[in-house]
C-alpha atoms as a PDB file:
ATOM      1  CA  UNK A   1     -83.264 -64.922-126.841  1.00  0.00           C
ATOM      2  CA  UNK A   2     -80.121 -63.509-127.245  1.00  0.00           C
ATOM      3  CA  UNK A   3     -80.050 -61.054-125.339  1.00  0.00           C
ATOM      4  CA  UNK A   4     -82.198 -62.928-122.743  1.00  0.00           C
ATOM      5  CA  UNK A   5     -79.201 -65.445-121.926  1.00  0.00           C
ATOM      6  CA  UNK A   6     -76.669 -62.922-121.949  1.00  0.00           C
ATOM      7  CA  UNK A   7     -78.912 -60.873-119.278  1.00  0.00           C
ATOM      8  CA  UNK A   8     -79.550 -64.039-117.727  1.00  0.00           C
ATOM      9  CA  UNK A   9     -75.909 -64.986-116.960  1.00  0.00           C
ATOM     10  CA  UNK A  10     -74.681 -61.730-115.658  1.00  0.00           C
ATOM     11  CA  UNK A  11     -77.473 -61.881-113.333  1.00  0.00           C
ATOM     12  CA  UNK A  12     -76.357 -65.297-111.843  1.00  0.00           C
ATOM     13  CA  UNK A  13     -72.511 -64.505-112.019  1.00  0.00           C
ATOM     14  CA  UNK A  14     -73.499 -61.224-110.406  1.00  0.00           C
ATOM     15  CA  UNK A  15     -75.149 -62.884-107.156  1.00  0.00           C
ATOM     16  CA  UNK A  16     -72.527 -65.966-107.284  1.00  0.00           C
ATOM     17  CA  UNK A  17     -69.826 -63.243-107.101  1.00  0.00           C
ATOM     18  CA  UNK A  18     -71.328 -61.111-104.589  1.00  0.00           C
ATOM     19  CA  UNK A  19     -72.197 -64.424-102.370  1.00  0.00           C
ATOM     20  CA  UNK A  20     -68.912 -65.820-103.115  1.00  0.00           C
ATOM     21  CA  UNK A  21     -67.400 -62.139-101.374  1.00  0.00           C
ATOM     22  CA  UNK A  22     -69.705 -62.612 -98.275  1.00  0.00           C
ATOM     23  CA  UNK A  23     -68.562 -65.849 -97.803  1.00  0.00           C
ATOM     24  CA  UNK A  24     -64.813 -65.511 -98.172  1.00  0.00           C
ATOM     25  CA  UNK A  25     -64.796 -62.825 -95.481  1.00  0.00           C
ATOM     26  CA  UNK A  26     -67.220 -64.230 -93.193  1.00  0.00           C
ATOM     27  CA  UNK A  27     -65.169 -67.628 -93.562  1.00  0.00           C
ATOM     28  CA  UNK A  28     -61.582 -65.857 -93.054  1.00  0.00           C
ATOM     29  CA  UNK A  29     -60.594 -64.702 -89.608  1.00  0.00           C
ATOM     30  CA  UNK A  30     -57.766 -62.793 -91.212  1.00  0.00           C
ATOM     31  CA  UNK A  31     -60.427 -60.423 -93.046  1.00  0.00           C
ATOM     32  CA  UNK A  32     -62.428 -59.284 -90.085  1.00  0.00           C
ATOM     33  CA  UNK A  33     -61.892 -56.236 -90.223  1.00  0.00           C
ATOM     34  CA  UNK A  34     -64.047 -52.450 -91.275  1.00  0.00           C
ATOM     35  CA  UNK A  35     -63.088 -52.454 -94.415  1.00  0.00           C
ATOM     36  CA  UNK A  36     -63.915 -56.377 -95.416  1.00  0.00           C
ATOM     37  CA  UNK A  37     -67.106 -56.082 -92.948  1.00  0.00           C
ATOM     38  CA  UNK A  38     -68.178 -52.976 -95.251  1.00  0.00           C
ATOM     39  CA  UNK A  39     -67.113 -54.787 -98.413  1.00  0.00           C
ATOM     40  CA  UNK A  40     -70.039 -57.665 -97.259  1.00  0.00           C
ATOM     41  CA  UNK A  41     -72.642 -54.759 -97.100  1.00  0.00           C
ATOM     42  CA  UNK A  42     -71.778 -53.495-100.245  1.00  0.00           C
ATOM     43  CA  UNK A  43     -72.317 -57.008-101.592  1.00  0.00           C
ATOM     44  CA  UNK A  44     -75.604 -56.936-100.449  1.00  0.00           C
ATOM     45  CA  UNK A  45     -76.634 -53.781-101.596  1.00  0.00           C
ATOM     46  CA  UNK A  46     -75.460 -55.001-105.328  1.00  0.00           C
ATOM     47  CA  UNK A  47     -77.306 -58.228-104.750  1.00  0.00           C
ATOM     48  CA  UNK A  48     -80.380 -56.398-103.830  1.00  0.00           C
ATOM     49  CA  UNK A  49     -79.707 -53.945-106.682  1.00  0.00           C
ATOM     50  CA  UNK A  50     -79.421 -56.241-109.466  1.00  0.00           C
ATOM     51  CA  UNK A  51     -82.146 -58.975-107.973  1.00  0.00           C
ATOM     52  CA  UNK A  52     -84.430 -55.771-107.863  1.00  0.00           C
ATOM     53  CA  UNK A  53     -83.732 -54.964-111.589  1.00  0.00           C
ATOM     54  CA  UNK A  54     -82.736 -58.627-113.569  1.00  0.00           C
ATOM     55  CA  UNK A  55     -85.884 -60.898-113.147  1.00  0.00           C
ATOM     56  CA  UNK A  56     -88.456 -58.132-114.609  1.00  0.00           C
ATOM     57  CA  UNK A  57     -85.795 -56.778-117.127  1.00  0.00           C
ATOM     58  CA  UNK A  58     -85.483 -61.227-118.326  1.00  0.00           C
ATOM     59  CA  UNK A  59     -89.230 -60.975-118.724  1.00  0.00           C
ATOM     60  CA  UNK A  60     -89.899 -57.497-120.460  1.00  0.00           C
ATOM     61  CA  UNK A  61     -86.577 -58.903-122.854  1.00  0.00           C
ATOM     62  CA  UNK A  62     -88.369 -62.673-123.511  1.00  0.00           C
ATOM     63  CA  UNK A  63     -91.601 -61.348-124.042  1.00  0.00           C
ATOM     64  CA  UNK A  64     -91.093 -58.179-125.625  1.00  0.00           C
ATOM     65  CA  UNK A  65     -93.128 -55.891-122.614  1.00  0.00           C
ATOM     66  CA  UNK A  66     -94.855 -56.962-119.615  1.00  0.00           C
ATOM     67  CA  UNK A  67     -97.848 -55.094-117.780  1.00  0.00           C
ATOM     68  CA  UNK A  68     -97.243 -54.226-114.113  1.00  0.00           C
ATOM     69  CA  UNK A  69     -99.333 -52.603-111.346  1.00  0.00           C
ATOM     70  CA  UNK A  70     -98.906 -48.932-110.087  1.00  0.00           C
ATOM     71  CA  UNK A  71     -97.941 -50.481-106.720  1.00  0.00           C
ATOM     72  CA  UNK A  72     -95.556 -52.873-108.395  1.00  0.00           C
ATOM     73  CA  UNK A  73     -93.665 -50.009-110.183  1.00  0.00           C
ATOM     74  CA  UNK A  74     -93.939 -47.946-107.330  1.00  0.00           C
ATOM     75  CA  UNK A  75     -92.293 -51.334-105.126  1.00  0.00           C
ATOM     76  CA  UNK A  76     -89.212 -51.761-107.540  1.00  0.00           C
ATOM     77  CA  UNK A  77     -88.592 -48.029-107.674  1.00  0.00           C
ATOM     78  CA  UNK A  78     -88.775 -48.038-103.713  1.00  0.00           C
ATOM     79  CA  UNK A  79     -86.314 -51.218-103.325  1.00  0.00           C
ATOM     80  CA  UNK A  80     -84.030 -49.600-106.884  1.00  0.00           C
ATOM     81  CA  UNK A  81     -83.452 -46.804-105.427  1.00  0.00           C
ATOM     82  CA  UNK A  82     -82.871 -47.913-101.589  1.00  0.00           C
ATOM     83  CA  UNK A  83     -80.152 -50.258-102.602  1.00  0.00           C
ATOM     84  CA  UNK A  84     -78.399 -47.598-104.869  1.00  0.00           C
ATOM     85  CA  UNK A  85     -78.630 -44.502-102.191  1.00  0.00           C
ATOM     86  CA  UNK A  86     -77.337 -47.486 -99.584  1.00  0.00           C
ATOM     87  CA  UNK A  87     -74.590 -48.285-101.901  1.00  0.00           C
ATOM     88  CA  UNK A  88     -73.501 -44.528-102.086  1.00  0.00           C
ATOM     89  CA  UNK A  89     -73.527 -44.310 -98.515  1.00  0.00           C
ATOM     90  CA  UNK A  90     -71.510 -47.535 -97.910  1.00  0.00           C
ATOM     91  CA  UNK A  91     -68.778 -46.347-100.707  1.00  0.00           C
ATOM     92  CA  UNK A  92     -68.931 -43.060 -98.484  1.00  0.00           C
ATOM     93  CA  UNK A  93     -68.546 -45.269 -95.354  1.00  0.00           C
ATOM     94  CA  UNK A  94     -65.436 -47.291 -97.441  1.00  0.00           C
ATOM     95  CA  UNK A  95     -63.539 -43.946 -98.025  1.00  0.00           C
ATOM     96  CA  UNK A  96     -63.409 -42.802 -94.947  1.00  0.00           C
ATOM     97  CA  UNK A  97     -62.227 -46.153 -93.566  1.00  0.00           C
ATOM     98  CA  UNK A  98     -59.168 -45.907 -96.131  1.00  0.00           C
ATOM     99  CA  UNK A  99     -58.479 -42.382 -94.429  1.00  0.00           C
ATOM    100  CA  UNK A 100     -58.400 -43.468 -91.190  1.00  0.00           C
ATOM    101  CA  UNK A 101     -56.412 -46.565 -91.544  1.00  0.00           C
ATOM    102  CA  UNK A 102     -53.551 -44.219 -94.600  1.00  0.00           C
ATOM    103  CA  UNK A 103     -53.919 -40.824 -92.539  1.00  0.00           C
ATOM    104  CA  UNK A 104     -54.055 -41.670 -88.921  1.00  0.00           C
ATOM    105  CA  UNK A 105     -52.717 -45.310 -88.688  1.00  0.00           C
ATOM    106  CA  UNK A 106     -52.713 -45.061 -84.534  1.00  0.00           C
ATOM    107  CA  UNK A 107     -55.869 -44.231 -84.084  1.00  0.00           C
ATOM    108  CA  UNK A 108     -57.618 -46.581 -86.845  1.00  0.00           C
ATOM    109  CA  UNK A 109     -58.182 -49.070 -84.037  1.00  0.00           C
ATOM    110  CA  UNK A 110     -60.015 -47.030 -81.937  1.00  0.00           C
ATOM    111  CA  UNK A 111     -61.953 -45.022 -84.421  1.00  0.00           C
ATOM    112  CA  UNK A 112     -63.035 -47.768 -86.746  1.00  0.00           C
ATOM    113  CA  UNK A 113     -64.003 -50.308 -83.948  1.00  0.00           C
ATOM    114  CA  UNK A 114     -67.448 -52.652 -84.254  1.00  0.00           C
ATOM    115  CA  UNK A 115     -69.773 -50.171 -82.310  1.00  0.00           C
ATOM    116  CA  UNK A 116     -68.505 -47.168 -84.899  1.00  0.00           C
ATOM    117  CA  UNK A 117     -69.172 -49.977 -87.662  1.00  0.00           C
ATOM    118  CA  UNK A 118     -72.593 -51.616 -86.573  1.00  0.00           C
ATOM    119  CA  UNK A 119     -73.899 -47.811 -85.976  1.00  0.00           C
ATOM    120  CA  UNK A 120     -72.723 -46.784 -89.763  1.00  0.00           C
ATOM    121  CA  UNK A 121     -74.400 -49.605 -91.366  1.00  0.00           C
ATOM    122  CA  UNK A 122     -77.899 -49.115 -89.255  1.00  0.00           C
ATOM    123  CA  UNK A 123     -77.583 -45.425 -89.696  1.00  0.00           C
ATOM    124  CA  UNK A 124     -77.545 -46.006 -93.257  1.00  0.00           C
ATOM    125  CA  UNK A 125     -80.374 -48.556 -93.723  1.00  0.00           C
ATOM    126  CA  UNK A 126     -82.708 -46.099 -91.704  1.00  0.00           C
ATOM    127  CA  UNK A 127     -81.918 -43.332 -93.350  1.00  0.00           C
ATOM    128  CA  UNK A 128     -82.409 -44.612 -96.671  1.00  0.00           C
ATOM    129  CA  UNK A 129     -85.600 -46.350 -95.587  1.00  0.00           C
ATOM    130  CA  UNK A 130     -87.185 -43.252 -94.250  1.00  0.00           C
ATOM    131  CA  UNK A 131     -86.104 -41.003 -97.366  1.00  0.00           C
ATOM    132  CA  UNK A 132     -87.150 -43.412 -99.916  1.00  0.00           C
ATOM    133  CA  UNK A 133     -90.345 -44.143 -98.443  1.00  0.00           C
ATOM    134  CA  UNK A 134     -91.122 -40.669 -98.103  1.00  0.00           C
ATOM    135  CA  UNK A 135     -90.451 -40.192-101.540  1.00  0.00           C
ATOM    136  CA  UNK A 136     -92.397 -43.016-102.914  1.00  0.00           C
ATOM    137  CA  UNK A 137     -95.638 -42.647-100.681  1.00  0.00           C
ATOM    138  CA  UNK A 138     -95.214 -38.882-102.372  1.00  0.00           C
ATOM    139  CA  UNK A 139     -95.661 -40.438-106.012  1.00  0.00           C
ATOM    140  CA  UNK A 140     -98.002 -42.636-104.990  1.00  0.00           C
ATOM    141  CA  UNK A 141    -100.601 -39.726-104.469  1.00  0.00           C
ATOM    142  CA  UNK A 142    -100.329 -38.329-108.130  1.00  0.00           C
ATOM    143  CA  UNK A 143    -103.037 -39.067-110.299  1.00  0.00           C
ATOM    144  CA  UNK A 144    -102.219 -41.211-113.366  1.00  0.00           C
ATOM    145  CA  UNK A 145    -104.701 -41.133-115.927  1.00  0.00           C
ATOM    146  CA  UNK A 146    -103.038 -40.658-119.487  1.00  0.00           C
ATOM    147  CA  UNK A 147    -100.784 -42.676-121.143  1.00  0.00           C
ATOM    148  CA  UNK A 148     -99.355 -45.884-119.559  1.00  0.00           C
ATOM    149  CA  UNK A 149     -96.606 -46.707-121.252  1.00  0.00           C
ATOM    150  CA  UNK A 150     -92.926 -46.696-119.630  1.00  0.00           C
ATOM    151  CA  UNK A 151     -90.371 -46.257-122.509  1.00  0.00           C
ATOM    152  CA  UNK A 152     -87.839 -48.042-120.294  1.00  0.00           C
ATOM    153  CA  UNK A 153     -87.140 -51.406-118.405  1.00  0.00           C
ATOM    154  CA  UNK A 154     -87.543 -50.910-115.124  1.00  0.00           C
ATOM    155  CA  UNK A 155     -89.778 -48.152-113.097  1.00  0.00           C
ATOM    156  CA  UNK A 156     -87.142 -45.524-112.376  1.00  0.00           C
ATOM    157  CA  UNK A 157     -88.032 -41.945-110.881  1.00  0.00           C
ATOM    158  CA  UNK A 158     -88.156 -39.731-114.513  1.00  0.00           C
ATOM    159  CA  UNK A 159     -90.300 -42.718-116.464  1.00  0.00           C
ATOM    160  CA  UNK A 160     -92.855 -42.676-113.815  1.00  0.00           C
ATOM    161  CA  UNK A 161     -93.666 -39.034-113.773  1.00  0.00           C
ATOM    162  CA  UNK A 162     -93.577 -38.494-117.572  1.00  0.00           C
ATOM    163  CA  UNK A 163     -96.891 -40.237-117.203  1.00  0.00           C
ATOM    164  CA  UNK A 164     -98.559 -38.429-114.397  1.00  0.00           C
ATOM    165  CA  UNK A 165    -101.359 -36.266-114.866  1.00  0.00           C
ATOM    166  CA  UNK A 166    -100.423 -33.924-111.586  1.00  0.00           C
ATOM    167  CA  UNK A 167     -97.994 -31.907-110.981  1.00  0.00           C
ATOM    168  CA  UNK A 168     -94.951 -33.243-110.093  1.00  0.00           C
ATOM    169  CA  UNK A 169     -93.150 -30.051-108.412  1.00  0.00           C
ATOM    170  CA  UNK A 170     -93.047 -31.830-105.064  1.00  0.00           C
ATOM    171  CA  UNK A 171     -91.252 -35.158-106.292  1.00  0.00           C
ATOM    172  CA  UNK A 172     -88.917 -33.027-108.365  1.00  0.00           C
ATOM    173  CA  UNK A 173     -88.244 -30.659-105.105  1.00  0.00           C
ATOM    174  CA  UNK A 174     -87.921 -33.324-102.182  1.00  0.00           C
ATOM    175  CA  UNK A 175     -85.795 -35.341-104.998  1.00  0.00           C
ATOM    176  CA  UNK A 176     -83.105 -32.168-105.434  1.00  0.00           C
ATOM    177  CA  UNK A 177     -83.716 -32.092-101.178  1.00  0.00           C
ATOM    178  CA  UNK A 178     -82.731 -35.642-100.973  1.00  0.00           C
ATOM    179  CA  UNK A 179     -80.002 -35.417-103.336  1.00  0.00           C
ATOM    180  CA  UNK A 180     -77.860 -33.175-100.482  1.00  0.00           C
ATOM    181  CA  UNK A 181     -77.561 -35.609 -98.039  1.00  0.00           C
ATOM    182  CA  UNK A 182     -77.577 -38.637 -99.915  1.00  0.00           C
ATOM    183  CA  UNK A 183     -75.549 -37.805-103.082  1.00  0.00           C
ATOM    184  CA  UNK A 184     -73.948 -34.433-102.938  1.00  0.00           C
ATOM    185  CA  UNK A 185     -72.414 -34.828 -98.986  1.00  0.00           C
ATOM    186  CA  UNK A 186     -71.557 -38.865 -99.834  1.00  0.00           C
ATOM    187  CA  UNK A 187     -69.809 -37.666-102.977  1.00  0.00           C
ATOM    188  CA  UNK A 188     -67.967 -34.681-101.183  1.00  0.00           C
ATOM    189  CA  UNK A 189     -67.095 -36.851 -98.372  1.00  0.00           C
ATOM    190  CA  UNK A 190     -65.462 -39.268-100.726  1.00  0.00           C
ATOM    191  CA  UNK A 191     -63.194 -36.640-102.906  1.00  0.00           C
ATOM    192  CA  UNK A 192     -62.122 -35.049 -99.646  1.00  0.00           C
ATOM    193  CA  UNK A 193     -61.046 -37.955 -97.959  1.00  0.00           C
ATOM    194  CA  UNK A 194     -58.890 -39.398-101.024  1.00  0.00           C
ATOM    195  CA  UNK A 195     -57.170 -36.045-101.304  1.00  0.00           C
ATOM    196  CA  UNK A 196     -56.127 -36.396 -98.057  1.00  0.00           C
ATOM    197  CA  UNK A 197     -54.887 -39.724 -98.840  1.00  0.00           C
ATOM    198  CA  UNK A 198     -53.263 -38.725-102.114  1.00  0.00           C
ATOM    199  CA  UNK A 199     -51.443 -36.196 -99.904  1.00  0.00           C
ATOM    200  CA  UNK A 200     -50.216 -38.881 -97.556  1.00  0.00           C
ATOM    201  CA  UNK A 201     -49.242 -41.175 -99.953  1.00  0.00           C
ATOM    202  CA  UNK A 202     -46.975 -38.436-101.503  1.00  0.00           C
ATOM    203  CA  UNK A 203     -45.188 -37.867 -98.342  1.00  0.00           C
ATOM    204  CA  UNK A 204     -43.977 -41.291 -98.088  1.00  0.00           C
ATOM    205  CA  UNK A 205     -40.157 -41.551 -98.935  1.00  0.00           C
ATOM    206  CA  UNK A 206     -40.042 -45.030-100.388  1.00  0.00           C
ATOM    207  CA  UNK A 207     -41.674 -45.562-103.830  1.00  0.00           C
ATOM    208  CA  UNK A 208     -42.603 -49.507-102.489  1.00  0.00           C
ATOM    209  CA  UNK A 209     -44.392 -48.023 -99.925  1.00  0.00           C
ATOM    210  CA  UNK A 210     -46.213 -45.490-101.794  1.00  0.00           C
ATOM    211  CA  UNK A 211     -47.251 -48.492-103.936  1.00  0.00           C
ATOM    212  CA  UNK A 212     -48.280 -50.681-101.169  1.00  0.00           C
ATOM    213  CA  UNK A 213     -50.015 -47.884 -99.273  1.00  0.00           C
ATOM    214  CA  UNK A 214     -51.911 -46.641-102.476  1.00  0.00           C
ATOM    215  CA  UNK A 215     -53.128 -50.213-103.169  1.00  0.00           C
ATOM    216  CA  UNK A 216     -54.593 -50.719-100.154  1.00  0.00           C
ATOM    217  CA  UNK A 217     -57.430 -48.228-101.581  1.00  0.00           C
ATOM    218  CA  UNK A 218     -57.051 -49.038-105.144  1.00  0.00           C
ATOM    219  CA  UNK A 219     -60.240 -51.124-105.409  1.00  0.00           C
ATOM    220  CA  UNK A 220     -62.278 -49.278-103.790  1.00  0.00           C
ATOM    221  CA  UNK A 221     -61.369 -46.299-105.717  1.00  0.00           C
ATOM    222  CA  UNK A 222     -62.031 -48.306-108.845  1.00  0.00           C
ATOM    223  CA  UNK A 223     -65.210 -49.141-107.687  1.00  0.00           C
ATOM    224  CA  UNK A 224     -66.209 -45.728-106.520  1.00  0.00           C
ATOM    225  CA  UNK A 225     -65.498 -44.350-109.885  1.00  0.00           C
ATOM    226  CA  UNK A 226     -67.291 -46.587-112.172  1.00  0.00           C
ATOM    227  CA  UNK A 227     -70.585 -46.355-109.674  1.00  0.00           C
ATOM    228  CA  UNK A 228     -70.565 -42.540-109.566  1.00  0.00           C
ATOM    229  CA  UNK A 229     -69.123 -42.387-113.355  1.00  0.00           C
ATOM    230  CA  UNK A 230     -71.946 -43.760-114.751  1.00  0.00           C
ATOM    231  CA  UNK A 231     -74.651 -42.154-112.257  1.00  0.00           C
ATOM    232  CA  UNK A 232     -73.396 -38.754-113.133  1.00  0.00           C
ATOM    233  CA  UNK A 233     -73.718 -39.574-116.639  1.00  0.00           C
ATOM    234  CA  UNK A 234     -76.999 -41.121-116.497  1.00  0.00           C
ATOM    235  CA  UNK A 235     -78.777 -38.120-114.675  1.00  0.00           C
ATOM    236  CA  UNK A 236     -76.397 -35.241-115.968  1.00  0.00           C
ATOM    237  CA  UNK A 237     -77.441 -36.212-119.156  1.00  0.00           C
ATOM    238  CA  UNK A 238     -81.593 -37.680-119.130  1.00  0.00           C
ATOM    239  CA  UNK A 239     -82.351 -36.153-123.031  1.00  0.00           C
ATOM    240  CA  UNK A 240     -81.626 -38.846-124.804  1.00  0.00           C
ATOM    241  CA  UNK A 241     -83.762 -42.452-124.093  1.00  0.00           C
ATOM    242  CA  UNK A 242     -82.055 -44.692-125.971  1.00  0.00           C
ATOM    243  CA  UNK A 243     -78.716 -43.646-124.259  1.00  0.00           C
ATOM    244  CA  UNK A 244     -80.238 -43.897-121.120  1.00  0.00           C
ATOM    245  CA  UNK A 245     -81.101 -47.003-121.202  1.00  0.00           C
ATOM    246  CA  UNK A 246     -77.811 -48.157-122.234  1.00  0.00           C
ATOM    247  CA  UNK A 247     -75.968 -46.159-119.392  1.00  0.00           C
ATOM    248  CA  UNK A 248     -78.534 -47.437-116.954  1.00  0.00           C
ATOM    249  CA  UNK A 249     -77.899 -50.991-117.578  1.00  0.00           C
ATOM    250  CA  UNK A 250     -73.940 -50.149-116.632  1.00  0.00           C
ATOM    251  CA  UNK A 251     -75.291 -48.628-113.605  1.00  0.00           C
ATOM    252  CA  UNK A 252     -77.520 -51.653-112.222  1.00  0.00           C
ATOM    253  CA  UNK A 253     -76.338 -54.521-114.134  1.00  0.00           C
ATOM    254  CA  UNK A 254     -72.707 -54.167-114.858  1.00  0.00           C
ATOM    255  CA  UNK A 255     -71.510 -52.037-111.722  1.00  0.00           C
ATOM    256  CA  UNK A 256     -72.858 -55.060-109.137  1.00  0.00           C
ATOM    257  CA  UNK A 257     -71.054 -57.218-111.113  1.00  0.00           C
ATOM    258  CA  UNK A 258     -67.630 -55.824-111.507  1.00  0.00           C
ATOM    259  CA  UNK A 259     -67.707 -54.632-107.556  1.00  0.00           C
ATOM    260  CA  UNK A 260     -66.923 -58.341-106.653  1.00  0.00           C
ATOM    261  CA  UNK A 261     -64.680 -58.627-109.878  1.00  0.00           C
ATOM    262  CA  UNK A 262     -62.373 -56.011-109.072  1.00  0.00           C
ATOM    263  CA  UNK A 263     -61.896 -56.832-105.391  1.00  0.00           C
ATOM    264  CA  UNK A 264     -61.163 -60.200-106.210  1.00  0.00           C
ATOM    265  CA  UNK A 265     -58.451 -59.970-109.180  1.00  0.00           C
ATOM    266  CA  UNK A 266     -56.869 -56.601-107.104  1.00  0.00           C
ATOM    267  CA  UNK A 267     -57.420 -57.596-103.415  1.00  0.00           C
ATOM    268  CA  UNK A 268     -54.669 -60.233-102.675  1.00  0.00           C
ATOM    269  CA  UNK A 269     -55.779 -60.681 -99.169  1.00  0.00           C
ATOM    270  CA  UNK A 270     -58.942 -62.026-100.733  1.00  0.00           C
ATOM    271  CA  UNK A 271     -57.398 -63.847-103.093  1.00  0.00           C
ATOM    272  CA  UNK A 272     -55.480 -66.085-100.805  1.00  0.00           C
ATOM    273  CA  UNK A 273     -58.506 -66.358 -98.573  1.00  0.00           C
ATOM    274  CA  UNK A 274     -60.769 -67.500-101.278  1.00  0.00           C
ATOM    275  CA  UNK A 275     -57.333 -69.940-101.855  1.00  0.00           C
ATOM    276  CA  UNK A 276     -57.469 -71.007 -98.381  1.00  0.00           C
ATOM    277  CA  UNK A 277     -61.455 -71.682 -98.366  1.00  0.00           C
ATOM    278  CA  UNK A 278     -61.515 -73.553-101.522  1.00  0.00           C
ATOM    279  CA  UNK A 279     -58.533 -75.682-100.091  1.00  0.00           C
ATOM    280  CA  UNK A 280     -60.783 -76.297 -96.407  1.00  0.00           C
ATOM    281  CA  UNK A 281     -63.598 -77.154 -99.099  1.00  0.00           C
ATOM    282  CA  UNK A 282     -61.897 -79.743-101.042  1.00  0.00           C
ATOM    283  CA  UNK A 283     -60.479 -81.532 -97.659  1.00  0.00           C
ATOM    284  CA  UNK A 284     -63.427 -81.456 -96.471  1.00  0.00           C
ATOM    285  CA  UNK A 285     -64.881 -83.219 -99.266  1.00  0.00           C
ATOM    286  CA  UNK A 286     -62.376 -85.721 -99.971  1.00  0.00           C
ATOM    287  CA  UNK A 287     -62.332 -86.786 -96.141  1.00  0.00           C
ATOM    288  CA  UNK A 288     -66.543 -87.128 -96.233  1.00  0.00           C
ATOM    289  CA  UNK A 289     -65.559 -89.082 -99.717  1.00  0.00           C
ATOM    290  CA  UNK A 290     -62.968 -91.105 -97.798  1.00  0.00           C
ATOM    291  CA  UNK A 291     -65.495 -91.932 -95.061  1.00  0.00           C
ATOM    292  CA  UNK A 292     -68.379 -92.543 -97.420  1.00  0.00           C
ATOM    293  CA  UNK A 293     -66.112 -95.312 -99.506  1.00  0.00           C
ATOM    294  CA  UNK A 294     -65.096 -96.752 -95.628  1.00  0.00           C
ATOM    295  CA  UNK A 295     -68.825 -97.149 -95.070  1.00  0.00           C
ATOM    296  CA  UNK A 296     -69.548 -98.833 -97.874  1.00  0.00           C
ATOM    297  CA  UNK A 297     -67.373-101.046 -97.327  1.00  0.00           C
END
């Protein structure tokens, strides 16, 4: 039961927080831009990652287990790992952003307009869709006839083919296929666009503007390395189950929730718009509590 609550309120303060993001920028006029439109997709990949995840995980915790379907696991791996590969590829997105707007300030504009935008995000979602599907129809025609027993709390890739009866040389080899355009480019992508900013940054004369420059991108490089930290870790290192399972609640429990954490306590553009919505919010309600008092009257 313990456990159970604890799970139970980082789930809700993980959704409040990443509805609380897409609601500051979408309310703010002053963060319309790339990089806070981006920010709202990433909020709804954690969302989906940890809505994906939570609810089963609060009933296998309260009840000790819980029996689920082949097409059920097969379901939350499809939508698990969809909303993690989109996440990678909207952190990619992010960096390069951060390079246009520190490396080649004049042409940000024109570069990083809404078409450029709109056509990343699609891009992603139909990529991701296609792959994952792909990979998941591919599982879905091994023959399961052993044990049935998934020594872990949700239906991740490894788990589900420890119990197959076939052989699982395809998954494994369209998996390591997969993993170049959707891990190994993202991840390249990102570490040569901040060394290019890193470079940038250094050439700056002014150590205020080095500061103000760098934290610009200081979020998002938090961000990036606590997702790909503990993804690295988690499938660098599969021998060990119990430590698994501890690294893989980091990865789709705690990461969704500190995405929206760090952005708000290091982001003070967000700050003072979440300031300036809570302020509309409480007019707003002591005007309708003004009128309602008049009207009772």
């Amino acid at each position: 039961m313990f456990l159970f609550l604890i799970f139970l309120v980082i789930y809700f303060v993980t959704v409040g927080g990443n509805l609380l993001i897409i609601l500051v920028v979408s309310s703010s006029r002053s963060l319309h831009s790339p990089m806070y439109f981006f920010l709202t997709q990433l909020s709804f990949s954690d969302i989906l990652l940890s809505s994906t995840i939570a609810p089963n995980m609060l009933h296998i915790v309260l009840y000790e287990g819980r029996f689920v379907s082949l097409i059920g696991c097969l379901t939350q791996f499809y939508f698990y790992s969809a909303s993690g590969m989109l996440e990678t590829l909207i952190l990619t997105v992010m960096s390069f952003d951060r390079y246009q707007a520190i490396c080649h300030p004049l042409h940000y504009t024109s570069v990083m307009d809404l078409t450029f935008c709109l056509k990343a995000v699609l891009l992603s979602w139909l990529v991701i869709l296609v792959v994952i599907l792909t990979l998941s129809v591919t599982i879905s025609y091994l023959w399961f006839c052993g044990p049935n027993i998934i020594d872990h709390f949700f239906c991740d890739r490894d788990p589900i083919l420890e119990l197959s009866c076939s052989d699982t040389s395809l998954v494994t080899a369209e998996s390591m296929l997969f993993m170049i355009p959707l891990a190994i480019c993202p991840f390249t992508v990102i570490i040569v666009s901040y060394i290019y900013i890193i470079f940038t940054i250094l050439k700056i004369p002014s150590t205020r503007g080095r500061q103000k420059t760098f934290s610009t991108c200081s979020s998002h490089l938090a961000v990036v390395s606590i997702f790909y930290g503990s993804t690295i870790i988690i499938y660098l290192f599969p021998n060990s189950v119990n430590a698994n399972k501890i690294l893989s609640l980091l990865y789709t429990l705690a990461t969704p929730l500190f995405n929206p954490v760090i952005y708000s306590l290091t982001n003070r553009e967000i700050t003072q718009a979440f300031r300036n919505l809570l302020s509309k919010m409480s007019t707003t309600f002591r005007l309708g509590w003004q009128h309602q008092k008049m009207t009772v009257k």
